[in-house]
N, C-alpha and C. Protein backbone atom coordinates (compact mmCIF):
# COMPACT_ATOMS: atom_id res chain seq x y z
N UNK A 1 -45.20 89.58 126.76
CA UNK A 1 -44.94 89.55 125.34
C UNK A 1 -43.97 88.43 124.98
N UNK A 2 -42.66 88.26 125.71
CA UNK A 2 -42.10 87.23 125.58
C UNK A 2 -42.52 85.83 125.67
N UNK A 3 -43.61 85.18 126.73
CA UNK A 3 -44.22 84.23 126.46
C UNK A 3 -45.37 84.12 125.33
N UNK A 4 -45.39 85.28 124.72
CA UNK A 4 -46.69 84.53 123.83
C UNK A 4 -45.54 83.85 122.51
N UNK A 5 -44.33 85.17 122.32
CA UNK A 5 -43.46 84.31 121.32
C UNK A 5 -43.01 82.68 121.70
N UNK A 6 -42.77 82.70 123.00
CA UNK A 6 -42.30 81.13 123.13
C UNK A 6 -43.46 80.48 123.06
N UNK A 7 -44.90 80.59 122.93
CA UNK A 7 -46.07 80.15 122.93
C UNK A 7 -46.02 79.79 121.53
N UNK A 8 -46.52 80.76 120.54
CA UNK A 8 -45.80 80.73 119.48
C UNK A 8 -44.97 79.95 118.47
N UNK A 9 -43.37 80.03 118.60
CA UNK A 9 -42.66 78.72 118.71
C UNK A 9 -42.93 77.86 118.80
N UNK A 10 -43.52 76.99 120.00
CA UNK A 10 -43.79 75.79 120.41
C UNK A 10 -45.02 75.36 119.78
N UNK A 11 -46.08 76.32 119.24
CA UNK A 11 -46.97 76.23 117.91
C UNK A 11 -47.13 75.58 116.81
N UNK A 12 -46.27 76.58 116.67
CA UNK A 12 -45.40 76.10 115.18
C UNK A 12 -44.50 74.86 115.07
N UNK A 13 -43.38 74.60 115.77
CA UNK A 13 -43.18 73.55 116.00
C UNK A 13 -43.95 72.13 116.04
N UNK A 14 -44.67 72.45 117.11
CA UNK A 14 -45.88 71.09 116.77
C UNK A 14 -46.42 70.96 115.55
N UNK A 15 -47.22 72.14 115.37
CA UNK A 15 -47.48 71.71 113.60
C UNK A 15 -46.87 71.38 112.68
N UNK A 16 -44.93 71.78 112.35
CA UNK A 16 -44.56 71.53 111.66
C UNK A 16 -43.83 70.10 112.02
N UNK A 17 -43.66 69.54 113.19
CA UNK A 17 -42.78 67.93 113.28
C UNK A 17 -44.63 67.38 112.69
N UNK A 18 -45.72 67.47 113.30
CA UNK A 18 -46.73 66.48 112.62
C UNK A 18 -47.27 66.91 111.78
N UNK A 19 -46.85 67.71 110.80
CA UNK A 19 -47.23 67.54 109.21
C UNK A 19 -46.34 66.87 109.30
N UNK A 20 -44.92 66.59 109.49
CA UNK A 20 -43.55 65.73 108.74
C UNK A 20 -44.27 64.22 108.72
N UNK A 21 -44.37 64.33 110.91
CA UNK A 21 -44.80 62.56 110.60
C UNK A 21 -45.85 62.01 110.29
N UNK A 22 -46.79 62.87 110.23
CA UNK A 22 -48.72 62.09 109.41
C UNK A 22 -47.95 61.39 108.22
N UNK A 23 -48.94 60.25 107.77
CA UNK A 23 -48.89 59.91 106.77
C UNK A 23 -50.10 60.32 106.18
N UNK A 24 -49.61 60.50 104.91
CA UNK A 24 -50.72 61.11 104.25
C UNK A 24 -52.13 60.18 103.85
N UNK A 25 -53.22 59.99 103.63
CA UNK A 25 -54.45 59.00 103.55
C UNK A 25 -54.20 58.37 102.35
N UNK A 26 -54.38 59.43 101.12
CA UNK A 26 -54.26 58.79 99.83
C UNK A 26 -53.00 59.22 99.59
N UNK A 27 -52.35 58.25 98.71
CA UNK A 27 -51.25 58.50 97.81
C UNK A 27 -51.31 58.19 96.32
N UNK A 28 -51.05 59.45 95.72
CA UNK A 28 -51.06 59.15 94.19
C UNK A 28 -49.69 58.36 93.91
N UNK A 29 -49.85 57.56 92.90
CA UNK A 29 -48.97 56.55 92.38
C UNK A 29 -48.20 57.46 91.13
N UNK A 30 -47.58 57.93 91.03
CA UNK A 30 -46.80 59.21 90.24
C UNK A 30 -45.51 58.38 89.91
N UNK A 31 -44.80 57.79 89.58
CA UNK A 31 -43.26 57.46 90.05
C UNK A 31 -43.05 58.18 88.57
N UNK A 32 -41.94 59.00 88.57
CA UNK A 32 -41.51 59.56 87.41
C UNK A 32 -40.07 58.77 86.78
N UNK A 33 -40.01 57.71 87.34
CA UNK A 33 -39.32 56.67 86.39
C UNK A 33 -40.16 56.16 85.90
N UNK A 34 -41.24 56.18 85.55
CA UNK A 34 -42.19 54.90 84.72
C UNK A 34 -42.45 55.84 83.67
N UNK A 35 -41.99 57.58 83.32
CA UNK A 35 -42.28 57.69 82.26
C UNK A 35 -43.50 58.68 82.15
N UNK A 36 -44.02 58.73 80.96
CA UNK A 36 -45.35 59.30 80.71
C UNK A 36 -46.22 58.32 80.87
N UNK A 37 -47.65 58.20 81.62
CA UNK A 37 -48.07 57.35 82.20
C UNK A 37 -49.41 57.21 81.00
N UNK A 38 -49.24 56.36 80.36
CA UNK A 38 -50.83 55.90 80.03
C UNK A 38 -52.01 55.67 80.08
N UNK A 39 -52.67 55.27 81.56
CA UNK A 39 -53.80 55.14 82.19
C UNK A 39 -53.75 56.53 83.06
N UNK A 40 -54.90 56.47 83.39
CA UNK A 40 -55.07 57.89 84.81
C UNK A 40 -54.62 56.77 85.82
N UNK A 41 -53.75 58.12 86.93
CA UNK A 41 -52.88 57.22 87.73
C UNK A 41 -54.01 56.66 89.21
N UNK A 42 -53.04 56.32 89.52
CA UNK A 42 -53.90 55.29 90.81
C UNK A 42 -53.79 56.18 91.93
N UNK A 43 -55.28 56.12 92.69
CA UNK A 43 -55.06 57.08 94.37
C UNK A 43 -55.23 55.73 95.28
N UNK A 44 -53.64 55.42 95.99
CA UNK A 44 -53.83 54.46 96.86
C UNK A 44 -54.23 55.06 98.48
N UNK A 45 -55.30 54.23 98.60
CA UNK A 45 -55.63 54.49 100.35
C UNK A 45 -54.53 53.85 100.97
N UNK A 46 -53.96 54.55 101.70
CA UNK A 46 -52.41 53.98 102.50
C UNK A 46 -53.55 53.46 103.92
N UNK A 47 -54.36 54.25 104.42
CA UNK A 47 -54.80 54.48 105.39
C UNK A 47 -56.23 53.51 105.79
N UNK A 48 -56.28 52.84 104.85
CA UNK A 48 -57.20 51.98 104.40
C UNK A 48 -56.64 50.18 104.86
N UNK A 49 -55.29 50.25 104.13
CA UNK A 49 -54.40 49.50 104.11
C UNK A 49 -53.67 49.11 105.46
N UNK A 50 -53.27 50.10 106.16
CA UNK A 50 -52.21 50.00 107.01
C UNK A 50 -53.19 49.20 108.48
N UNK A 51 -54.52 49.08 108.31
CA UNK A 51 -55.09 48.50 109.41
C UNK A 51 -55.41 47.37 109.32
N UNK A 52 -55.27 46.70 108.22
CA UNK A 52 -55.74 45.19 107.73
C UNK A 52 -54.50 44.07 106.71
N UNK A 53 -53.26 44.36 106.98
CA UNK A 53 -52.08 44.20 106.39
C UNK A 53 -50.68 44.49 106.90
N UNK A 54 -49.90 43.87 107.27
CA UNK A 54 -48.88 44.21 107.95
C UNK A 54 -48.13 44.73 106.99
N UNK A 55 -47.37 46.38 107.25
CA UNK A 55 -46.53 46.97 106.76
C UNK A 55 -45.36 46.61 105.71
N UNK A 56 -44.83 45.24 106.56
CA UNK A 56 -43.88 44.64 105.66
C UNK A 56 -44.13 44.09 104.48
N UNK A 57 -45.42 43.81 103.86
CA UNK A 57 -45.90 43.11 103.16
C UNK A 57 -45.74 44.05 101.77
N UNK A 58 -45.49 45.75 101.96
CA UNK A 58 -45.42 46.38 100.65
C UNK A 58 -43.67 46.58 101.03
N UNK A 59 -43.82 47.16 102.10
CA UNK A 59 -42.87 48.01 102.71
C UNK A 59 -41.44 46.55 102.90
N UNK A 60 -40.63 46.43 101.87
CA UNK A 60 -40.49 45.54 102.21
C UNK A 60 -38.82 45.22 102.38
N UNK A 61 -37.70 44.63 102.51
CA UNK A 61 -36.37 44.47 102.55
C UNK A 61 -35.31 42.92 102.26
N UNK A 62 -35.61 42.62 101.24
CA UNK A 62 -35.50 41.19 101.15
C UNK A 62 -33.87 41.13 101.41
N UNK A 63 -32.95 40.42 102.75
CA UNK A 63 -31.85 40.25 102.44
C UNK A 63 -31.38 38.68 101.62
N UNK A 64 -29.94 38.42 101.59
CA UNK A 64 -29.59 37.65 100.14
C UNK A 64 -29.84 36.09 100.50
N UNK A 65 -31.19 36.21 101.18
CA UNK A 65 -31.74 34.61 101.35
C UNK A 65 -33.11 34.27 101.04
N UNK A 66 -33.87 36.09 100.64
CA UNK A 66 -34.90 36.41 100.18
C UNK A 66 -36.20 36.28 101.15
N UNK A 67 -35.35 36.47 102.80
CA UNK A 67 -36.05 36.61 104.03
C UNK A 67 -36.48 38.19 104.14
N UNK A 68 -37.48 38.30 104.10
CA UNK A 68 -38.02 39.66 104.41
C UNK A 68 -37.74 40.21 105.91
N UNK A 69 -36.96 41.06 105.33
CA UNK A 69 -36.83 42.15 106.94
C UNK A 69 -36.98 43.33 107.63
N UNK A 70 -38.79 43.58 106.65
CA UNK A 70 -39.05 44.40 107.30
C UNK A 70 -38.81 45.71 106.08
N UNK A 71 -38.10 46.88 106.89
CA UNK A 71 -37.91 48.28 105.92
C UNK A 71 -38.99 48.68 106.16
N UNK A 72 -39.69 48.59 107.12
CA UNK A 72 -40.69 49.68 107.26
C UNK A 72 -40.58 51.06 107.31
N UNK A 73 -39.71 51.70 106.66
CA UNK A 73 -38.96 53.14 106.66
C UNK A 73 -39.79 53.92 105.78
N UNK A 74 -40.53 53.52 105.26
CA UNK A 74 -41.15 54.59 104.48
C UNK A 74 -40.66 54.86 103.21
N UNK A 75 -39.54 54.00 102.37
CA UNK A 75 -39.35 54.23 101.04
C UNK A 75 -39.63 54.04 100.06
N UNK A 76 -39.52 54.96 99.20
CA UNK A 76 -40.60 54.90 97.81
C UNK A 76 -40.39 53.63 97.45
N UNK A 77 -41.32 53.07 96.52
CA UNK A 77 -40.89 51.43 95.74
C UNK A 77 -40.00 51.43 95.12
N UNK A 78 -39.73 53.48 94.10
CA UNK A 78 -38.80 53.08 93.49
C UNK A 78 -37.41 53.21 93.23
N UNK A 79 -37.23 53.18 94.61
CA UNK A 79 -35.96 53.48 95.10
C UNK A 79 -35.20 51.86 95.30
N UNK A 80 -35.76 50.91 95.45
CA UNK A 80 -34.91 50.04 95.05
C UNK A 80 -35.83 49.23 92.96
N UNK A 81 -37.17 49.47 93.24
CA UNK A 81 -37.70 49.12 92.09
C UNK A 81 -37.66 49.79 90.93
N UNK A 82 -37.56 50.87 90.88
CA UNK A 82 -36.84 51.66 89.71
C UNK A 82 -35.72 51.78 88.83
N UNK A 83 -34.90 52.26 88.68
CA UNK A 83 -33.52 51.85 87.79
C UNK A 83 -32.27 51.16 88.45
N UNK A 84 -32.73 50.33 89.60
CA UNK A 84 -31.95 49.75 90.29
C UNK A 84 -31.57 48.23 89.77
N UNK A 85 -30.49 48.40 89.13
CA UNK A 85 -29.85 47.13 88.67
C UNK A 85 -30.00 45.92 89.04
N UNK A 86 -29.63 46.26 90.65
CA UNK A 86 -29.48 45.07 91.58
C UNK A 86 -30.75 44.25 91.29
N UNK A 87 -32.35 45.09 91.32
CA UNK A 87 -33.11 44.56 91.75
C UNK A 87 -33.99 44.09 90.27
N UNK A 88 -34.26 42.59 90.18
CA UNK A 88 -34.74 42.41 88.99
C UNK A 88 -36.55 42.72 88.52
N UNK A 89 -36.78 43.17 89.89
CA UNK A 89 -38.55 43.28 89.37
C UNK A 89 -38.34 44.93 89.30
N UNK A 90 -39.49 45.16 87.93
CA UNK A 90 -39.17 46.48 87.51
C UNK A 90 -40.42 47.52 88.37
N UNK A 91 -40.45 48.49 88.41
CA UNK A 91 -41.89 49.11 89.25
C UNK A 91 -42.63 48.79 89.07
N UNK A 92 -43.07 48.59 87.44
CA UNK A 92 -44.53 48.39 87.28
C UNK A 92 -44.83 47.41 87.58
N UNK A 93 -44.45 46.43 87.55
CA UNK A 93 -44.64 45.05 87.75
C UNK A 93 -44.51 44.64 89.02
N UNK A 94 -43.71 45.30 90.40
CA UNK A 94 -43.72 45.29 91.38
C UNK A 94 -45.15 45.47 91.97
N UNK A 95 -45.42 46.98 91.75
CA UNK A 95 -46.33 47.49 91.71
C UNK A 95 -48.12 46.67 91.64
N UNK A 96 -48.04 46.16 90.71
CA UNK A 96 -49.00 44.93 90.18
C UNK A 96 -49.36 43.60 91.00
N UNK A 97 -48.17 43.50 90.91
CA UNK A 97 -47.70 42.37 91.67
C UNK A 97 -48.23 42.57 93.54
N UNK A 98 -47.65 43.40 93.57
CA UNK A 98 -48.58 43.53 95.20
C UNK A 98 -49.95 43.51 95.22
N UNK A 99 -50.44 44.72 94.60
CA UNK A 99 -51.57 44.89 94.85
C UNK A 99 -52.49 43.60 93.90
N UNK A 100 -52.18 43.34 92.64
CA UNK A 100 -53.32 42.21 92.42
C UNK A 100 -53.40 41.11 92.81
N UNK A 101 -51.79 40.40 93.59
CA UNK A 101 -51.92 38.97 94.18
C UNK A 101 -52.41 39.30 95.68
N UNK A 102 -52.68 40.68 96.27
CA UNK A 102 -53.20 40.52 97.69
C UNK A 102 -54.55 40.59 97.19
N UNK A 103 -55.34 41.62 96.64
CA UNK A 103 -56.39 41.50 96.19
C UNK A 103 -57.49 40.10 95.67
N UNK A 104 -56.52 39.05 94.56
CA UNK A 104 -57.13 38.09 94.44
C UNK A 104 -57.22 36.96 95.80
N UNK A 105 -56.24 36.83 96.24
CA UNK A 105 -55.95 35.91 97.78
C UNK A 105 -57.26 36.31 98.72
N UNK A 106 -57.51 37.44 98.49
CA UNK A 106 -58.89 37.59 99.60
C UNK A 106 -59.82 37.42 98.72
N UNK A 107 -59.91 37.67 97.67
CA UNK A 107 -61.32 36.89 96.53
C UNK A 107 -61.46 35.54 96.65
N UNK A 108 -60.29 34.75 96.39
CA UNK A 108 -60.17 33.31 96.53
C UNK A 108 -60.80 32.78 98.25
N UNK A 109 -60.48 33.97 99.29
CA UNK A 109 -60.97 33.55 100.75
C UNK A 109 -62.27 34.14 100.84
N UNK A 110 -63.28 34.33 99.46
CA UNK A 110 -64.49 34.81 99.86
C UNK A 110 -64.27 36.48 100.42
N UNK A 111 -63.50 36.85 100.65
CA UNK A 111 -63.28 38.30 101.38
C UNK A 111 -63.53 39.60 100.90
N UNK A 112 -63.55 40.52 101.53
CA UNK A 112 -63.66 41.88 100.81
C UNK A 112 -62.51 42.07 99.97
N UNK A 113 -62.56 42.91 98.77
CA UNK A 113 -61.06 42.88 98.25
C UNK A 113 -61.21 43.89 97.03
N UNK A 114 -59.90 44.65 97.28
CA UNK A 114 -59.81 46.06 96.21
C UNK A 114 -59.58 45.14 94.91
N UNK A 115 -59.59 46.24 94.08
CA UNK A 115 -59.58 45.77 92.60
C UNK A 115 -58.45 45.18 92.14
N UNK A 116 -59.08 44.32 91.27
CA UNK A 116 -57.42 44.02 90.29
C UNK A 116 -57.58 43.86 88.43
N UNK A 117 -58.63 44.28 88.16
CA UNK A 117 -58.42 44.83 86.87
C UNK A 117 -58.11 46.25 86.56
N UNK A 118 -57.25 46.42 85.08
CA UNK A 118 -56.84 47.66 85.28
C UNK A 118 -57.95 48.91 85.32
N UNK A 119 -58.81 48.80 84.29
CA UNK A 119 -59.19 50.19 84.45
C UNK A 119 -60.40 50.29 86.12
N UNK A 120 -60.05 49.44 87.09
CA UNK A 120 -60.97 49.39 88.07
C UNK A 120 -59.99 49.97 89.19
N UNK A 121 -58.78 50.14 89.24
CA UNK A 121 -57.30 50.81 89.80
C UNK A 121 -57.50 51.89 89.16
N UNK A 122 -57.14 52.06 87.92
CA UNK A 122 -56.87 53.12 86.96
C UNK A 122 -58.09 54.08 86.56
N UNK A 123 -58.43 54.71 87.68
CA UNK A 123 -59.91 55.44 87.07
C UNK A 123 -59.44 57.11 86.79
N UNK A 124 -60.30 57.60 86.62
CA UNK A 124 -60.31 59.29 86.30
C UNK A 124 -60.89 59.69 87.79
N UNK A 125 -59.87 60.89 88.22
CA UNK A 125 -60.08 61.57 89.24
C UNK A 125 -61.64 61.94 89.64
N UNK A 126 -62.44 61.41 90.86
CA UNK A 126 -63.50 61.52 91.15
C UNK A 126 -64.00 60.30 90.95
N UNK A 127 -63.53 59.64 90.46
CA UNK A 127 -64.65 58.18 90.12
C UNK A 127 -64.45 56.96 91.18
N UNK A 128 -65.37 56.13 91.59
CA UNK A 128 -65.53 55.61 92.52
C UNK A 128 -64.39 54.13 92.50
N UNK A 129 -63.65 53.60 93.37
CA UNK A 129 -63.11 52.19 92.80
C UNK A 129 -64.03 51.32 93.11
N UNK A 130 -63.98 50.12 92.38
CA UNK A 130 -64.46 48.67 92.37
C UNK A 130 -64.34 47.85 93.75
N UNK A 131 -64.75 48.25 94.31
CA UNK A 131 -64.43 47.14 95.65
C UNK A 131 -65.28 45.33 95.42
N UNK A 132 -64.70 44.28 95.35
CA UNK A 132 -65.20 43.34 95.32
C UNK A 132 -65.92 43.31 96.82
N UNK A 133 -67.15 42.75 96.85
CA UNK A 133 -67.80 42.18 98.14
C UNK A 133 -67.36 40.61 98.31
């Protein structure tokens, strides 16, 4: 009886450290500093992303020479892009800014490439995105 509890335990445990560290596939774009949101919000494939793009490229840490270093930690955008003084690009525009200048850069290279008009990001739950060929 005592080993099935430590069986048990060690169960649970596993399941609960890898729910912590999975990353989740899609992520809804929610930031509740931007407000009441106008468009239907965006479901980003993280998981889509993370195999064709190096991490640092969203995930990012600019120190005061505007050398990227990385921050691959997993923090929200708008934790420095949000009401953060310091930092002069605001979310939304951060936000934008990533995803439509990576998007066009592989259009311009002929490449596959997610959307960059808005309502082709911005769809209603269930609806398919725009993938450029």
């Amino acid at each position: 009886m005592k080993s099935l509890k430590v069986y048990m335990v060690i169960i649970f445990v596993f399941l609960g450290v890898s729910a912590v560290l999975c990353q989740e596939e899609i992520i809804v774009i929610n930031h509740q500093d931007l407000g009441p949101h106008q468009r239907p919000l965006v479901h980003f494939n993280h998981e889509a992303h993370e195999g064709i793009i190096e991490c640092a490229r969203c995930h990012h840490d600019y120190d005061e020479y505007r050398a990227n270093q990385g921050g691959e930690d997993g923090q929200a955008c708008s934790e420095c892009h949000g009401t953060n003084p310091l930092n002069p690009v605001p979310l939304v525009r951060a936000l934008h800014i990533q995803c439509k200048n990576c998007h066009s850069e592989l259009i311009a290279k002929d490449q596959k490439s997610g959307p960059i008009m808005c309502g082709q990001c911005h769809v209603k739950k269930g609806e398919p995105l725009k993938i450029s060929e």
